[in-house]
C-alpha atoms as a PDB file:
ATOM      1  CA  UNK A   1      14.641 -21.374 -33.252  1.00  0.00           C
ATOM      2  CA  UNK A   2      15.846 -24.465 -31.169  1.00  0.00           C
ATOM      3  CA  UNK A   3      14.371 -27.620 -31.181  1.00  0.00           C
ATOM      4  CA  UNK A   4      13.077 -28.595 -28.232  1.00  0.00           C
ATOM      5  CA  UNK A   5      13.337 -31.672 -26.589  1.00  0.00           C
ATOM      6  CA  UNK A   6      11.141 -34.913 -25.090  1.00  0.00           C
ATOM      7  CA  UNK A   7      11.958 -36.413 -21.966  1.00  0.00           C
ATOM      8  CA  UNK A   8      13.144 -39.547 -23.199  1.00  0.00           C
ATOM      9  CA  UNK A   9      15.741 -37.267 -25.812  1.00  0.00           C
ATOM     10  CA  UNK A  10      16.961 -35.884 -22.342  1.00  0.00           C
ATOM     11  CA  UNK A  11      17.115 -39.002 -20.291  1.00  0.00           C
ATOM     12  CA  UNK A  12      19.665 -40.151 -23.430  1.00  0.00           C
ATOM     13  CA  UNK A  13      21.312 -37.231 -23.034  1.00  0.00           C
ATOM     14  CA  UNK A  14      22.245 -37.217 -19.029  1.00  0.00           C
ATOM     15  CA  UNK A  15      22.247 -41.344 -19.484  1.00  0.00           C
ATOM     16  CA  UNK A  16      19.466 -41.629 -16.799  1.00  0.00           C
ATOM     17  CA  UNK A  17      15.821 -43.441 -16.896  1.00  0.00           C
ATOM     18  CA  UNK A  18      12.760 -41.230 -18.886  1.00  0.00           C
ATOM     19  CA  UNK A  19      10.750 -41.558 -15.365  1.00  0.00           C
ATOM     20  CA  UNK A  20      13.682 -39.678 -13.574  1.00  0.00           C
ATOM     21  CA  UNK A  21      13.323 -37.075 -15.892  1.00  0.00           C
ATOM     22  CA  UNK A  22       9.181 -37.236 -16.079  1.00  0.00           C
ATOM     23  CA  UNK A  23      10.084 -36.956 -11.682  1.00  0.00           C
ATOM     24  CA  UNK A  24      11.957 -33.913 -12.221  1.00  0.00           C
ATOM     25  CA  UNK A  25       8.761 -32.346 -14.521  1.00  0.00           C
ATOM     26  CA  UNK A  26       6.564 -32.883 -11.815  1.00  0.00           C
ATOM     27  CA  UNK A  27       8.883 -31.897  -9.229  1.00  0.00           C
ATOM     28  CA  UNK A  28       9.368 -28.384 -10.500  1.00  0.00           C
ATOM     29  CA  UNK A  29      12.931 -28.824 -10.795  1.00  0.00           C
ATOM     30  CA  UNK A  30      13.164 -29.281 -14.801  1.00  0.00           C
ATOM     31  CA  UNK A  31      10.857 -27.216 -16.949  1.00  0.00           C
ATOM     32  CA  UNK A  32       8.435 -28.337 -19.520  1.00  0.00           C
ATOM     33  CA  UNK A  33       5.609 -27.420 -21.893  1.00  0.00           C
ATOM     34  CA  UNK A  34       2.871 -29.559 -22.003  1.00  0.00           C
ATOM     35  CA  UNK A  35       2.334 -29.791 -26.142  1.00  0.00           C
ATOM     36  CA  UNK A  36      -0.789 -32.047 -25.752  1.00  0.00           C
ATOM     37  CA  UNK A  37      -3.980 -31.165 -27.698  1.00  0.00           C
ATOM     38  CA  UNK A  38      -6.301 -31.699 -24.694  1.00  0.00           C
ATOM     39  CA  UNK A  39      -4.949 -31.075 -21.000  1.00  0.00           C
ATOM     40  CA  UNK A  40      -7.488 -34.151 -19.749  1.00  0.00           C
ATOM     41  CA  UNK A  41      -5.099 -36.799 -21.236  1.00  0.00           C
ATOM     42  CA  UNK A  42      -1.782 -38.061 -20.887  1.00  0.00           C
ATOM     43  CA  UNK A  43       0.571 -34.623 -20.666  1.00  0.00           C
ATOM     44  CA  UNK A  44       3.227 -34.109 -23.863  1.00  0.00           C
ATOM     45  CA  UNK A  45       6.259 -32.648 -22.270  1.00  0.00           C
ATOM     46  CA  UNK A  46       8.713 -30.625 -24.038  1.00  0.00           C
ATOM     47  CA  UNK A  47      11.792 -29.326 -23.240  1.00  0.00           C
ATOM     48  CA  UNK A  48      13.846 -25.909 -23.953  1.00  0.00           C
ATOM     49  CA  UNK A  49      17.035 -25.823 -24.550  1.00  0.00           C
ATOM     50  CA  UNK A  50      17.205 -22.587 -22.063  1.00  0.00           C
ATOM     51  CA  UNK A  51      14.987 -24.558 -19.529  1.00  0.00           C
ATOM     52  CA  UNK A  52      17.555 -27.271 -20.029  1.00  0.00           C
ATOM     53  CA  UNK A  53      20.749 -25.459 -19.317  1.00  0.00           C
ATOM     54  CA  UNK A  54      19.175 -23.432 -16.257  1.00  0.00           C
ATOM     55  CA  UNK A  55      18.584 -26.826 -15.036  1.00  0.00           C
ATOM     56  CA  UNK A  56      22.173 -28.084 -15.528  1.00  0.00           C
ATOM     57  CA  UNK A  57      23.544 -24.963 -14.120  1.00  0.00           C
ATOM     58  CA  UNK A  58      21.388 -25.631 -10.780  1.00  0.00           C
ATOM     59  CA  UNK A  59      22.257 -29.449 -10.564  1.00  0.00           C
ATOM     60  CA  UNK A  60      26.028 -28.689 -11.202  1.00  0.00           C
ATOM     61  CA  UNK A  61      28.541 -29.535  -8.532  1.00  0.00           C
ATOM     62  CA  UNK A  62      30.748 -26.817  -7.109  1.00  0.00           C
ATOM     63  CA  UNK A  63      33.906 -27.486  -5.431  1.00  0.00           C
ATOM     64  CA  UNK A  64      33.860 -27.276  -1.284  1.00  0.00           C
ATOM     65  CA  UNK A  65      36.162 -24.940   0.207  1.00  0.00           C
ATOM     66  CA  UNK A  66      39.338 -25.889   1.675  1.00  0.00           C
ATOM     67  CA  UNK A  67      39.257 -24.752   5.438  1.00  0.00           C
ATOM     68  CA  UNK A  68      41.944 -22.660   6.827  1.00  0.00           C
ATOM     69  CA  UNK A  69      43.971 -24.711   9.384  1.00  0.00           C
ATOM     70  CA  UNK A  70      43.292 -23.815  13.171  1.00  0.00           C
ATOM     71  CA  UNK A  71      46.629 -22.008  14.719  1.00  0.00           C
ATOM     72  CA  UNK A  72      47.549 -23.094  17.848  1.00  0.00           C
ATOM     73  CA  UNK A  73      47.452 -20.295  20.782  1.00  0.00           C
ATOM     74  CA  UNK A  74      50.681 -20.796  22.644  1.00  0.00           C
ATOM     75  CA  UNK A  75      50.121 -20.364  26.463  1.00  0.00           C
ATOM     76  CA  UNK A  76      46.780 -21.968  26.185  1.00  0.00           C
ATOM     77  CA  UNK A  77      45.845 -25.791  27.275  1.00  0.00           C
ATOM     78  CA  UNK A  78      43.200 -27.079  25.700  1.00  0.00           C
ATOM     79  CA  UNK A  79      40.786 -30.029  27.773  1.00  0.00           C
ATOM     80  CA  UNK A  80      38.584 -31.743  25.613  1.00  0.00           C
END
């Protein structure tokens, strides 16, 4: 089994502040078990590695397409 991770492991890892990662809990965007004995207190979050990698997959960059070059009609003035 994988060892799951706390938010401040994670915050190392993508070399950004444990709040922004506590944001992304809250926001739904990152997934998170709350390990905590009693759900009145302060929350225990822990990560999955498979929550962890579905996140990365959804906050990865893709590359824009290159757009095709308009032709020019021949015959045809354009006013702009």
């Amino acid at each position: 089994m994988s060892r799951y991770l706390t938010p401040p492991e994670v915050a190392e890892q993508f070399r950004v502040n444990s709040t922004k990662v506590l944001m992304w809990i809250r926001s739904g965007e990152l997934r998170a078990t709350n390990v905590a004995a009693s759900l009145i207190g302060r929350p225990r979050w822990r990560i999955s590695p498979a929550d962890l990698a579905v996140f990365e997959q959804r906050r990865s960059a893709v590359a824009p397409q290159k757009a095709r070059p308009r032709r020019k009609t021949v015959g045809v003035i354009e006013f702009f």
